[in-house]
C-alpha atoms as a PDB file:
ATOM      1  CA  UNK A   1      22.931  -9.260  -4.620  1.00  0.00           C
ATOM      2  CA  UNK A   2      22.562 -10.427  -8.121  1.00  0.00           C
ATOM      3  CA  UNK A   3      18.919 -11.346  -7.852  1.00  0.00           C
ATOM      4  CA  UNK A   4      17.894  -7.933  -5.615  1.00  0.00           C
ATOM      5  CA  UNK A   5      19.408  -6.115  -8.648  1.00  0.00           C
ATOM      6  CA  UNK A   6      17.569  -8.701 -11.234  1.00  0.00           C
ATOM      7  CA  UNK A   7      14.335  -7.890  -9.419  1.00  0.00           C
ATOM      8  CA  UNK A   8      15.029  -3.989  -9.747  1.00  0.00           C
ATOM      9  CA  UNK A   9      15.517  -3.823 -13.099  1.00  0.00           C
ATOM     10  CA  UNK A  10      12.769  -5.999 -13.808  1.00  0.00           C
ATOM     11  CA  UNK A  11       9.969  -4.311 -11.922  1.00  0.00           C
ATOM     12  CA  UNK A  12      11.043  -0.823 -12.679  1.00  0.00           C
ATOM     13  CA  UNK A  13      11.535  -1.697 -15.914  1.00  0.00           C
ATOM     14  CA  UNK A  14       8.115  -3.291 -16.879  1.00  0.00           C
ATOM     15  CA  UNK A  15       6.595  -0.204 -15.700  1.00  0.00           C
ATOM     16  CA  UNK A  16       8.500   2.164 -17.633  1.00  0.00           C
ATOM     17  CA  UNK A  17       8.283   0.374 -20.704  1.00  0.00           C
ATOM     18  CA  UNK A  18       4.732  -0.684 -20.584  1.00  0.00           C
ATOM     19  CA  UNK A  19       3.798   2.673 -19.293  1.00  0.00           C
ATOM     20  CA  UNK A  20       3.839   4.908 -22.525  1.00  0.00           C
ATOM     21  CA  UNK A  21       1.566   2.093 -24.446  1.00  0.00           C
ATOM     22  CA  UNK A  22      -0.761   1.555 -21.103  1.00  0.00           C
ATOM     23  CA  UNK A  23      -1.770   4.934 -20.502  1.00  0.00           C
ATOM     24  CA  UNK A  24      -2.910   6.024 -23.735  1.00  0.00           C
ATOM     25  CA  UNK A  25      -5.010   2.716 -23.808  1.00  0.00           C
ATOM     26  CA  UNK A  26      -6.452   4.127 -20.244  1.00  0.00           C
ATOM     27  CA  UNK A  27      -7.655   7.071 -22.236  1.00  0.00           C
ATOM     28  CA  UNK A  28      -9.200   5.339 -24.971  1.00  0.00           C
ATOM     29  CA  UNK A  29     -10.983   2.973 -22.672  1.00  0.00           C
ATOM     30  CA  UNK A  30     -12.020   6.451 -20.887  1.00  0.00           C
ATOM     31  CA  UNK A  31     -10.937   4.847 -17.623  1.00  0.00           C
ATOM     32  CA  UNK A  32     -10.818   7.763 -16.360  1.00  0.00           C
ATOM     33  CA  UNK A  33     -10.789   9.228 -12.527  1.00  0.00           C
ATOM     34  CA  UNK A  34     -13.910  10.616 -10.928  1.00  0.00           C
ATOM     35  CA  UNK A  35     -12.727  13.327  -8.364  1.00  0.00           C
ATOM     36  CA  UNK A  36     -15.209  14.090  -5.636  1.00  0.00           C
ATOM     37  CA  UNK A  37     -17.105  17.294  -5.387  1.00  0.00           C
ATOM     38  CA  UNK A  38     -16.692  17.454  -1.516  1.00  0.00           C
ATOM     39  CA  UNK A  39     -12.375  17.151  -1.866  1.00  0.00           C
ATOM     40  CA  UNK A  40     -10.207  20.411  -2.501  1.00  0.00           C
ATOM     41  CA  UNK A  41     -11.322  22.408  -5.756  1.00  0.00           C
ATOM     42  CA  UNK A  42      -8.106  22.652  -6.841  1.00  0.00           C
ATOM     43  CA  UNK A  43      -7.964  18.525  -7.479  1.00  0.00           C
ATOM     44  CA  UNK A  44     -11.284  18.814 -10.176  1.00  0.00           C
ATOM     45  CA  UNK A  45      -8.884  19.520 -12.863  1.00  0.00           C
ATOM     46  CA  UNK A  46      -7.373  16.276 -11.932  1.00  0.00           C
ATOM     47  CA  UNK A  47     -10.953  14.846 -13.281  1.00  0.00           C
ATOM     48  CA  UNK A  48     -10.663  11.877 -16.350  1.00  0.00           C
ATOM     49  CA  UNK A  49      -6.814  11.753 -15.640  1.00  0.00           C
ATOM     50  CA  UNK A  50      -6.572   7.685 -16.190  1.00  0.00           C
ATOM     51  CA  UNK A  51      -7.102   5.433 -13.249  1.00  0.00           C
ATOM     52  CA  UNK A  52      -6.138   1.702 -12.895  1.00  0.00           C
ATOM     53  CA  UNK A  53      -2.341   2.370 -13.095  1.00  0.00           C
ATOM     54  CA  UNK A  54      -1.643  -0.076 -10.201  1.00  0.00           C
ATOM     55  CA  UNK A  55      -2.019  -3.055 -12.983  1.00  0.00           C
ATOM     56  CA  UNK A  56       1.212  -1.903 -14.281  1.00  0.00           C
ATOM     57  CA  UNK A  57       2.771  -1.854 -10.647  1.00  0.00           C
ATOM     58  CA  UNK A  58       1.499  -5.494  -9.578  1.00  0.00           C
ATOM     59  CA  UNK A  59       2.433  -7.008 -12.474  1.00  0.00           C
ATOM     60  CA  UNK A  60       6.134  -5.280 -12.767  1.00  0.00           C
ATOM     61  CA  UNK A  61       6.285  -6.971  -9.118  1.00  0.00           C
ATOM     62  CA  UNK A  62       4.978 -10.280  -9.920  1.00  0.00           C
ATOM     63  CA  UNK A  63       7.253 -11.034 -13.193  1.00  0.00           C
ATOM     64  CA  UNK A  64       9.684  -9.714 -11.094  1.00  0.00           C
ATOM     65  CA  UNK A  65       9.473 -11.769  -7.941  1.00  0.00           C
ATOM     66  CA  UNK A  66       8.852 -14.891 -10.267  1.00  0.00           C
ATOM     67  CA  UNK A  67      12.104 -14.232 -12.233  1.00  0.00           C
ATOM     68  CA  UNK A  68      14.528 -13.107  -9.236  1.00  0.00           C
ATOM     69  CA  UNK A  69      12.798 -14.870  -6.223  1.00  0.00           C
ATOM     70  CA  UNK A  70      13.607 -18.498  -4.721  1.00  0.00           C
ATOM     71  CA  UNK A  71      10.135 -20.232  -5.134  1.00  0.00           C
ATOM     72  CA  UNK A  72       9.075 -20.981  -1.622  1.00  0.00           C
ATOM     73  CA  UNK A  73       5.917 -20.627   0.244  1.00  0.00           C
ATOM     74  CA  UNK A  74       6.620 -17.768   1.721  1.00  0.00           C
ATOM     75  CA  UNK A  75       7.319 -15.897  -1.564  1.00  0.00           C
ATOM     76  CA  UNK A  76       4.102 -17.981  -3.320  1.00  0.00           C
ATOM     77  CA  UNK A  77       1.813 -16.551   0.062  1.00  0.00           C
ATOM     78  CA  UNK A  78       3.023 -13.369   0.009  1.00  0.00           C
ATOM     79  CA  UNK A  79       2.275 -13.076  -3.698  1.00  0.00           C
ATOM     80  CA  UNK A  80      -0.986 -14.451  -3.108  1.00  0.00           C
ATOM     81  CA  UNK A  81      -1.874 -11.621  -0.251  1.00  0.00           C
ATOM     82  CA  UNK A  82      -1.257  -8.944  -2.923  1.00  0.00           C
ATOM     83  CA  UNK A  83      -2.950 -10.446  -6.017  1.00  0.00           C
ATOM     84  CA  UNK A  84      -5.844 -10.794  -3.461  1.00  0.00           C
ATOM     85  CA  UNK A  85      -5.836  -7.672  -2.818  1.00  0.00           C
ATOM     86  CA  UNK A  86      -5.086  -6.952  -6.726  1.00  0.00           C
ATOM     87  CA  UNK A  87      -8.389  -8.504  -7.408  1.00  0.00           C
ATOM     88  CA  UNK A  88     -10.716  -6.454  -4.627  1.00  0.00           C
ATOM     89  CA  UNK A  89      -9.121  -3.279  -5.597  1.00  0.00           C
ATOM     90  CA  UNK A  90      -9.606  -4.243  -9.676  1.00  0.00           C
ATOM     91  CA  UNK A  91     -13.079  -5.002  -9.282  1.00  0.00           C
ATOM     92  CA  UNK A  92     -13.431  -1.939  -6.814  1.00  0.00           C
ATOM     93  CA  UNK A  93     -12.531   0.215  -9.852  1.00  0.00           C
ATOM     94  CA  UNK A  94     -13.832  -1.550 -12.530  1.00  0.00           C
ATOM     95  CA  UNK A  95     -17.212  -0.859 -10.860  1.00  0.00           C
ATOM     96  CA  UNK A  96     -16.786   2.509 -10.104  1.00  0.00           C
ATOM     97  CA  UNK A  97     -15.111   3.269 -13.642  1.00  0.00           C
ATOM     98  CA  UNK A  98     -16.543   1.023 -15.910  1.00  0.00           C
ATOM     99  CA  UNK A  99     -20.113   0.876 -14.528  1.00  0.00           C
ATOM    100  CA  UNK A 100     -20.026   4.485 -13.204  1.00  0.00           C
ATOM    101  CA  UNK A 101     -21.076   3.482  -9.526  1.00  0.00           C
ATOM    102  CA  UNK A 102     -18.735   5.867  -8.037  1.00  0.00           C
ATOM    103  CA  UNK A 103     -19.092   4.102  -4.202  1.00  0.00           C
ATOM    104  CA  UNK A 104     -17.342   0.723  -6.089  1.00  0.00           C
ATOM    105  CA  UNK A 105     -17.445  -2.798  -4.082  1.00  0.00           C
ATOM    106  CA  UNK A 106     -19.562  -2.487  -1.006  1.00  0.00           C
ATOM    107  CA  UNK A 107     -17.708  -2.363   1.885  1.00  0.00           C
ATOM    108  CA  UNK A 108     -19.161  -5.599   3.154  1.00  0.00           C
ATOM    109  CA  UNK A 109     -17.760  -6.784  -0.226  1.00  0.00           C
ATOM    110  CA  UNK A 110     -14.708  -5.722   0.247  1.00  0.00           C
ATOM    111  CA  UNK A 111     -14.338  -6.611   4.066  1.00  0.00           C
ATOM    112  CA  UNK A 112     -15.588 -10.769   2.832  1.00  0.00           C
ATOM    113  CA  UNK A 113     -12.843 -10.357   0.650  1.00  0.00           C
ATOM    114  CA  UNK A 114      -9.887  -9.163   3.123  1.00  0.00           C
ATOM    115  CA  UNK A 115     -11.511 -11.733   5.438  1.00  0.00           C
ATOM    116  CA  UNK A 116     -11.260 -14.851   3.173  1.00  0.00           C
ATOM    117  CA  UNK A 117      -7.546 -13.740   2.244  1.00  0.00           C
ATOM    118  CA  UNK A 118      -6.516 -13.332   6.164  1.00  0.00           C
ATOM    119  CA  UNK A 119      -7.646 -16.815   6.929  1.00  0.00           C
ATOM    120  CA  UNK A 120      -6.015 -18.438   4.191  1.00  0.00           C
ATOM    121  CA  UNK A 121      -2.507 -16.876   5.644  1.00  0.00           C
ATOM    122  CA  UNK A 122      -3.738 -17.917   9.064  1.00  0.00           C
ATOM    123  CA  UNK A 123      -3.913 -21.264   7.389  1.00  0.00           C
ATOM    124  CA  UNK A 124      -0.779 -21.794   5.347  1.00  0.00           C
ATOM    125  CA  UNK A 125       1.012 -19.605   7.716  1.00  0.00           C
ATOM    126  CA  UNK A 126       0.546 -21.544  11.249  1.00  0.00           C
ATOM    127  CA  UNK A 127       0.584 -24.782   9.474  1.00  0.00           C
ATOM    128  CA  UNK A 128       3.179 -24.403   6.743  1.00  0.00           C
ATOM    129  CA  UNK A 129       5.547 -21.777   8.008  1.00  0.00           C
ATOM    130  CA  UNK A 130       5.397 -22.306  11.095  1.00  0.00           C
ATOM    131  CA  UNK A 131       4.273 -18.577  12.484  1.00  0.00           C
ATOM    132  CA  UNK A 132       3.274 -18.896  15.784  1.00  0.00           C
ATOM    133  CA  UNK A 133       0.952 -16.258  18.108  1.00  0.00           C
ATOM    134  CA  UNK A 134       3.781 -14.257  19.698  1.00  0.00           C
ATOM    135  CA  UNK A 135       4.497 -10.534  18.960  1.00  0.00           C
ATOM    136  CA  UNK A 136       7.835  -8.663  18.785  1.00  0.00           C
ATOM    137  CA  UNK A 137       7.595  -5.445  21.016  1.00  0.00           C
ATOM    138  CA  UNK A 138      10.417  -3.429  19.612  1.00  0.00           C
ATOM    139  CA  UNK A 139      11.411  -1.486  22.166  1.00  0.00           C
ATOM    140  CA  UNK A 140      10.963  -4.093  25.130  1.00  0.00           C
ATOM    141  CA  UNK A 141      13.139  -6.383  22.804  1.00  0.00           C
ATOM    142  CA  UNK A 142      10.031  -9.109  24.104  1.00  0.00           C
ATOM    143  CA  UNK A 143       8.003 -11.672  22.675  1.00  0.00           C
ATOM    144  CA  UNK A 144       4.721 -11.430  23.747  1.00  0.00           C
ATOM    145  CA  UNK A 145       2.399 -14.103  23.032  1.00  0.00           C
ATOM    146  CA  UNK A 146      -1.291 -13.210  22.553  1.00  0.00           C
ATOM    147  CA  UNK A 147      -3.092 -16.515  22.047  1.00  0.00           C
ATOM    148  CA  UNK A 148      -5.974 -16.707  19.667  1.00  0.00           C
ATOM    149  CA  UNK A 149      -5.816 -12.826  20.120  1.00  0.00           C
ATOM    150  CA  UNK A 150      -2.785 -12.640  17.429  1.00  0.00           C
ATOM    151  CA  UNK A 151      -5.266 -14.005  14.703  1.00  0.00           C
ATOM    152  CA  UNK A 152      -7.412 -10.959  15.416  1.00  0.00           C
ATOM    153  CA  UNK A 153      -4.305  -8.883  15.045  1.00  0.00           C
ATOM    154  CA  UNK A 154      -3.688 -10.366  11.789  1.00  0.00           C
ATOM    155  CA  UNK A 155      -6.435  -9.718  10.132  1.00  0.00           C
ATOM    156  CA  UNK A 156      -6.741  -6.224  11.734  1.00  0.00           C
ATOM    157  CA  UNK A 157      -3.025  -5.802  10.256  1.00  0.00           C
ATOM    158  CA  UNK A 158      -4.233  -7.018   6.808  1.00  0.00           C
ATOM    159  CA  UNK A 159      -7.343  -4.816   6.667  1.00  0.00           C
ATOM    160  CA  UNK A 160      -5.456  -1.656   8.095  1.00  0.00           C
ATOM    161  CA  UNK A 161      -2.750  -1.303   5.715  1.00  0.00           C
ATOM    162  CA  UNK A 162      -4.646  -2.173   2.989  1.00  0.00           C
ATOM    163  CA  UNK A 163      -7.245   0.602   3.374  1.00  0.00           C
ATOM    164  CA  UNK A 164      -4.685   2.858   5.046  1.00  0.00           C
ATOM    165  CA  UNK A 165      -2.173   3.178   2.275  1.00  0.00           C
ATOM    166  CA  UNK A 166      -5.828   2.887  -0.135  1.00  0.00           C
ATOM    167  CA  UNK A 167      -6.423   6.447   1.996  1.00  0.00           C
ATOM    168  CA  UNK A 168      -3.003   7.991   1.768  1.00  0.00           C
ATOM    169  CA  UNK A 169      -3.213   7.763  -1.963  1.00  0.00           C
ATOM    170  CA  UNK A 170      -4.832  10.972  -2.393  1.00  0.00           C
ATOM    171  CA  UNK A 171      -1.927  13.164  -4.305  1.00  0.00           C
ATOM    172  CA  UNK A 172       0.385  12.833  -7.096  1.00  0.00           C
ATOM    173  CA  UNK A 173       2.994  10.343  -5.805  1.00  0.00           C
ATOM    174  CA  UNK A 174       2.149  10.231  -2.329  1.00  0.00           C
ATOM    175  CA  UNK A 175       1.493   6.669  -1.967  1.00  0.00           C
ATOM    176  CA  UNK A 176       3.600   5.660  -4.339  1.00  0.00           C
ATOM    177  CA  UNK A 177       6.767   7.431  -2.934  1.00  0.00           C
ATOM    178  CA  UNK A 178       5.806   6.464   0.420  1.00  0.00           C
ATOM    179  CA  UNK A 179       5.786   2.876  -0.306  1.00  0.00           C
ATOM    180  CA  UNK A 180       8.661   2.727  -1.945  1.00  0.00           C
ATOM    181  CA  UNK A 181      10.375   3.825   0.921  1.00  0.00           C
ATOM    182  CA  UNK A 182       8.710   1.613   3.156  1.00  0.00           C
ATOM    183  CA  UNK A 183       9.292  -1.439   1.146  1.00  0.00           C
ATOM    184  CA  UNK A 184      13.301  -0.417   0.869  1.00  0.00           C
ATOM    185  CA  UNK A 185      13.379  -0.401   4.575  1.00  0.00           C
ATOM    186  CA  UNK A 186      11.618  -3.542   4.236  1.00  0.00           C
ATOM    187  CA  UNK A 187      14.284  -5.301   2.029  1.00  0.00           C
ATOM    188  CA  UNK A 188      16.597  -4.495   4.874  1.00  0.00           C
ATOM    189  CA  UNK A 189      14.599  -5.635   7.479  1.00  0.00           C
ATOM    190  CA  UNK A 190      13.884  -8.700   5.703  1.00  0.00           C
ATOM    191  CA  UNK A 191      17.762  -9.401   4.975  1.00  0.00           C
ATOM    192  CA  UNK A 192      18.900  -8.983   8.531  1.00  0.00           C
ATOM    193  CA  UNK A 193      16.239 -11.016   9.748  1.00  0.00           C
ATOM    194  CA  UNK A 194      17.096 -13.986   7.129  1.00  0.00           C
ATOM    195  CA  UNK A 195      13.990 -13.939   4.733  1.00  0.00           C
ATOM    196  CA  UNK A 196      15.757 -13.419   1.788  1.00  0.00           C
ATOM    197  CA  UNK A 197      13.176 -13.978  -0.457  1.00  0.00           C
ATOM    198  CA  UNK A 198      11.369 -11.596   0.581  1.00  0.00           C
ATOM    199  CA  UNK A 199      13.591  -9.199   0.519  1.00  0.00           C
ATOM    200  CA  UNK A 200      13.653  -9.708  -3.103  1.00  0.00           C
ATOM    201  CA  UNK A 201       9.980  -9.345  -3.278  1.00  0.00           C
ATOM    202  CA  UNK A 202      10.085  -5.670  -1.037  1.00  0.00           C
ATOM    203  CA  UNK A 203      12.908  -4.715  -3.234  1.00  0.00           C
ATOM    204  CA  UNK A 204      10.391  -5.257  -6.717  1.00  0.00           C
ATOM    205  CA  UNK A 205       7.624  -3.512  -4.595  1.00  0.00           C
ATOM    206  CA  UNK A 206       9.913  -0.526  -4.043  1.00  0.00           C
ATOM    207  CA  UNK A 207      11.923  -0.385  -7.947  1.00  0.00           C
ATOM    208  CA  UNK A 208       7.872  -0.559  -9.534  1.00  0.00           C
ATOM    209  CA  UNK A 209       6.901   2.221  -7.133  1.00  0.00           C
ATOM    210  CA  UNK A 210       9.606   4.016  -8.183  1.00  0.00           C
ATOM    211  CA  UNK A 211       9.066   3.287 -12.221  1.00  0.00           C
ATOM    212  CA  UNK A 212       5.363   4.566 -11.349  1.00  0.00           C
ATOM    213  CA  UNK A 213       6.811   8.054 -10.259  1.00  0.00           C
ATOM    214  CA  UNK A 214       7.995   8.826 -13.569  1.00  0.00           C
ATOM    215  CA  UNK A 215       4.326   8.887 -14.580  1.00  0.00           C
ATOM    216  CA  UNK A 216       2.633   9.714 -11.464  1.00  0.00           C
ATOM    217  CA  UNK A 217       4.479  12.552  -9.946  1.00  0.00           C
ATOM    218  CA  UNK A 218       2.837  15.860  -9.918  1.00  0.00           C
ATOM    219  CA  UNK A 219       1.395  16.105 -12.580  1.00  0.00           C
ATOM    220  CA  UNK A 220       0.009  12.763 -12.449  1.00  0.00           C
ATOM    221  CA  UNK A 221      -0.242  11.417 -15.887  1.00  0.00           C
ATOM    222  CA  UNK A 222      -2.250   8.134 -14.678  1.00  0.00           C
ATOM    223  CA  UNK A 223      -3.244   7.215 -11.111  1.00  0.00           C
ATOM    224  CA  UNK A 224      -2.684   3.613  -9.365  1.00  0.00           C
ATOM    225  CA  UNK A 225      -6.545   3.893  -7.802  1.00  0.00           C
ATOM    226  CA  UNK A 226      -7.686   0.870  -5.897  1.00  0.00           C
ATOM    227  CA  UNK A 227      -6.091  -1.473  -8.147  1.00  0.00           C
ATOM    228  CA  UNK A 228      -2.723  -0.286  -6.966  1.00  0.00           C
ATOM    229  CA  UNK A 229      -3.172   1.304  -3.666  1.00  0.00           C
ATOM    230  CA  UNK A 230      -5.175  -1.854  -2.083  1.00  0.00           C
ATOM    231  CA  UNK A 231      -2.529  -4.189  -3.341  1.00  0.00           C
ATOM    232  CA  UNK A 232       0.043  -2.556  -2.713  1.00  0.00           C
ATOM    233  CA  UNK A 233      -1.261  -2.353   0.903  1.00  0.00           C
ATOM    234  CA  UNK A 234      -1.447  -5.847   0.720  1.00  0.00           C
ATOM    235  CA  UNK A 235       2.088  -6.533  -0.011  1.00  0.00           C
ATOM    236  CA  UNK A 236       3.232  -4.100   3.063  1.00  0.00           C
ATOM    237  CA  UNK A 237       0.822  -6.320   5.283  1.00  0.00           C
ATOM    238  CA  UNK A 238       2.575  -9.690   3.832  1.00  0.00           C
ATOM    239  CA  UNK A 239       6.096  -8.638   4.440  1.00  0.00           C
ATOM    240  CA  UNK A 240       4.997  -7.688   8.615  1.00  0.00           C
ATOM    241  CA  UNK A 241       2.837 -10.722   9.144  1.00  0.00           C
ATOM    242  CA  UNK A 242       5.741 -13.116   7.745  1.00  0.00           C
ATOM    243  CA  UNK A 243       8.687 -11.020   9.382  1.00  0.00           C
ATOM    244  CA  UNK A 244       6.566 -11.382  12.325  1.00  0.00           C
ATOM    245  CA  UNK A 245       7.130  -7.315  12.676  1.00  0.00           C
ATOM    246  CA  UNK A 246       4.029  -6.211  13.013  1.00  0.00           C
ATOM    247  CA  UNK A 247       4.439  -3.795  15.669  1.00  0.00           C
ATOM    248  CA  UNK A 248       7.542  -2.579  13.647  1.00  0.00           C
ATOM    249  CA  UNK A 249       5.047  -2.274  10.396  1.00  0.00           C
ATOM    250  CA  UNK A 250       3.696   0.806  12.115  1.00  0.00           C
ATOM    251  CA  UNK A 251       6.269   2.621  12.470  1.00  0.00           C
ATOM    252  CA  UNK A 252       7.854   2.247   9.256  1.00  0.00           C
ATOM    253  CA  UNK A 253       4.551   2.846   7.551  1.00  0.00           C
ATOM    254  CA  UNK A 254       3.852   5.450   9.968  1.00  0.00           C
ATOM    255  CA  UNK A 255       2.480   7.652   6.939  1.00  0.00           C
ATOM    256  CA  UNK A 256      -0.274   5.399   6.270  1.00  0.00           C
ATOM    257  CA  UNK A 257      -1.072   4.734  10.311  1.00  0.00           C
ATOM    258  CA  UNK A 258      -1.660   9.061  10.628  1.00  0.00           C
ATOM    259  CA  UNK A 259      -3.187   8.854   7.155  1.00  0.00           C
ATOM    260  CA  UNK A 260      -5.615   5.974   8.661  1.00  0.00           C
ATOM    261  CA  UNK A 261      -6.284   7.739  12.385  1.00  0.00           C
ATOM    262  CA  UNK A 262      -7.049  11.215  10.917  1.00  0.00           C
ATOM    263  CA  UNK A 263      -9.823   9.547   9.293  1.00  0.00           C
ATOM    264  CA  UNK A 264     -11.560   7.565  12.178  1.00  0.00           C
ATOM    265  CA  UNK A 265     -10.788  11.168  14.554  1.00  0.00           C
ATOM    266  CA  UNK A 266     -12.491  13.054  11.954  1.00  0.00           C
ATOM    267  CA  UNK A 267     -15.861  10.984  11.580  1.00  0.00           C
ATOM    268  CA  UNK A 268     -15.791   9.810  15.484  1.00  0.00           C
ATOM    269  CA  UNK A 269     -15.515  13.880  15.771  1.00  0.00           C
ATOM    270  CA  UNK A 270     -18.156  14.813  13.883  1.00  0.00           C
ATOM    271  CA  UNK A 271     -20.678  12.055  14.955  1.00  0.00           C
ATOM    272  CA  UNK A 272     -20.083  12.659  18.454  1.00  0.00           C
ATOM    273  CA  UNK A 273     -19.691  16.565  18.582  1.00  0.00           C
ATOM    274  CA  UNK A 274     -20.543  17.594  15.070  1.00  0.00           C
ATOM    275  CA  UNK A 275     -17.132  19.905  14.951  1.00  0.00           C
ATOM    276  CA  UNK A 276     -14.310  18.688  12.522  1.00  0.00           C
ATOM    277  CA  UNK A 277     -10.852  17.986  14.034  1.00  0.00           C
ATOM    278  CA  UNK A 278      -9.122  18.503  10.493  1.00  0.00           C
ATOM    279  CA  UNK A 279     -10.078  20.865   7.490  1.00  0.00           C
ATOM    280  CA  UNK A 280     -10.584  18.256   5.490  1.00  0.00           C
ATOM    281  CA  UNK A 281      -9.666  14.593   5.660  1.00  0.00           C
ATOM    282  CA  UNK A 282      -7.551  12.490   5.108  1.00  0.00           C
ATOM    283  CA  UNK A 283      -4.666  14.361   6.843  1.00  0.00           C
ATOM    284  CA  UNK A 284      -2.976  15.252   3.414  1.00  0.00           C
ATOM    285  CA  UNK A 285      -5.611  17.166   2.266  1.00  0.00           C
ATOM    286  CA  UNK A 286      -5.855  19.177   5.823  1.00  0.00           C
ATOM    287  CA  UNK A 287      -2.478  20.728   4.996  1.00  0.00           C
ATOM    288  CA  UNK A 288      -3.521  21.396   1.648  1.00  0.00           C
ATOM    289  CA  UNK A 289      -6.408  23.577   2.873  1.00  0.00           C
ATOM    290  CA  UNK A 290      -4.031  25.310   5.072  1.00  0.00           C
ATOM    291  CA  UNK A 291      -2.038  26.715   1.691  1.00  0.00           C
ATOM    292  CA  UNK A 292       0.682  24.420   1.665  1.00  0.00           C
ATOM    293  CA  UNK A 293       1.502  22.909  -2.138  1.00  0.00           C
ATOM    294  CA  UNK A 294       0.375  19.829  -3.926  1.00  0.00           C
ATOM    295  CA  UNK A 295       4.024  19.301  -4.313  1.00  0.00           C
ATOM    296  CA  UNK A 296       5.109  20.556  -0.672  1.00  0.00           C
ATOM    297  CA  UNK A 297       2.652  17.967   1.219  1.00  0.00           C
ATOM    298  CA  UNK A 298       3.953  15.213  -0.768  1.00  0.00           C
ATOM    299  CA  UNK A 299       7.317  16.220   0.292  1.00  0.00           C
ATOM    300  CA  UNK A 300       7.021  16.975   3.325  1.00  0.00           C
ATOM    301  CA  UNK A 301       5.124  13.212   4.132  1.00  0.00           C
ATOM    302  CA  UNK A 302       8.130  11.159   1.981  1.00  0.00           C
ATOM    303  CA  UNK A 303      10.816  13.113   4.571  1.00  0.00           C
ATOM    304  CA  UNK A 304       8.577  11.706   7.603  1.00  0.00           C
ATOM    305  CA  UNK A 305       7.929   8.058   6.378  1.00  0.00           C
ATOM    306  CA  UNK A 306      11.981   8.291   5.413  1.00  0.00           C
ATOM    307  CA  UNK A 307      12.709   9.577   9.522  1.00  0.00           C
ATOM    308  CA  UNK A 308      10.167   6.704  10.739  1.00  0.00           C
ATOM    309  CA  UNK A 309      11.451   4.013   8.340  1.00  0.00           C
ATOM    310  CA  UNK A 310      15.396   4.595   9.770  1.00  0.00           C
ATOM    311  CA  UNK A 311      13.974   4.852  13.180  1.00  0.00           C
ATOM    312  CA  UNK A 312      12.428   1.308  12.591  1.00  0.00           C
ATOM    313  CA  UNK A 313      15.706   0.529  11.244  1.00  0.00           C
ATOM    314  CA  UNK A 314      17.542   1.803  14.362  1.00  0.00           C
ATOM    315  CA  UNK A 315      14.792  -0.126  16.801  1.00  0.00           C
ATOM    316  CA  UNK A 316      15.734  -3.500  14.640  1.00  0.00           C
END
């Protein structure tokens, strides 16, 4: 218990201290956010709020997981999954910020990049931690196993939750709160299920998460952007690839899946029909349209990733 408290304070901690010196170096660096024209008017006065926040996040959970964690190589892969994804979503803003191309990495950039970091767990995880192609089915209580198929599934996890919680960060402490819940539930699941160092790792994910809300709750004061939201993705993919709860991973992210799917339904929609499913997406911004607060959507989507993460819990 010692070291799940060690890795709270620590992560938490690094944020809130660094945070009043970081931000105010954001600003002189003028690293600030670009805010599309085509996204609700109300969010343009959001425009040159400082982006790049998510460096304070990984780095809280780094230290933290180095200081508090066993060193094993499940802790050192499931660092290396989020740094990876540290590094697209860096570059992805430092583009986009620094050399004011607001599109960023390509996506055929970014796609190499999720690639080369899926087979490398392929790698180290068949051969080193012994994961093998079988999937948990929750509710049958079954493994199933898929063959070569799972390796598809992996990388389709990786790539999913990366970009999916990259989408649901669209508000002031939505994908930050959300993850922080998901990554609690994920220091339980990891407990009962005997990875204890991971645990320790989900439990820095969700203490820097929370440190972040101080500065990123409505009114945001600094966003994560890429750098943040892709790693931080990432990290949720790590902890259901080596839990071997992938299927599970969907339900307790189940924010990020209905973040993800309102996207695809809304351009599949339009290129097939021309009509648009939602106002506006992703879904957080349909409700927006619709009159509901900044304040009240965030709310409202931290009370249904809290329902799906104890349902998870209750499946487990």
């Amino acid at each position: 218990m010692d070291s799940f408290i060690l890795a709270a304070v620590i992560a938490a901690g690094f944020v809130l201290l660094t945070g009043p010196f970081f931000i105010p170096e954001l600003h002189k660096l003028k690293f600030g956010q670009s805010i599309r024209e085509e996204g609700p008017a109300s969010h343009q006065a959001k425009s040159g709020t400082p982006t790049m926040g998510g460096i304070m996040i990984i780095l809280g959970i780094t230290i933290a997981t180095l200081v508090a964690a066993p060193f094993s190589t499940e802790i050192m892969l499931a660092l290396f999954i989020m740094l990876g994804h540290f590094v697209l979503g860096f570059l992805d803003d430092y583009i986009k910020v620094v050399k004011k191309r607001n599109l960023g990495l390509k996506a055929k950039q970014k796609m190499l990049g999720q690639i080369i970091i899926a087979v490398v767990t392929m790698f180290i995880g068949t051969r080193m931690l012994g994961i093998d192609t079988t999937v948990w089915v929750p509710v049958l209580d079954s493994h199933i196993n898929i063959g070569a198929g799972y390796y598809a599934l992996l990388l389709f996890v990786m790539v999913g939750t990366s970009n999916a919680v990259n989408l649901t960060d669209g508000l002031d402490g939505l994908a930050s709160g959300t993850v922080a819940i998901a990554a609690s539930s994920y220091a339980v699941v990891c407990t009962l299920l005997g990875h204890s160092d991971l645990a320790i790792f989900a439990t820095a994910i969700a203490a820097a998460c929370v440190g972040f809300l101080r500065f990123n709750a409505h009114p945001a004061k600094v966003f994560m952007g890429d750098t943040g939201s892709l790693a931080l993705g990432g990290a949720m993919a790590a902890l259901g690839i080596l839990t071997h709860t992938e299927v599970l991973l969907a339900l307790i992210g189940l924010v990020f899946v209905c973040e993800a799917l309102s996207v695809i339904i809304q351009v599949a929609s339009f290129k097939s029909t021309g009509k648009r499913v939602f106002r506006m997406s992703p879904i957080h911004h349909h409700f927006e349209l619709g009159g509901w607060s900044e304040w009240k959507v965030v709310f409202v989507f931290w009370t249904v990733g809290l329902l799906a993460s104890i349902a998870a819990l209750e499946l487990l």
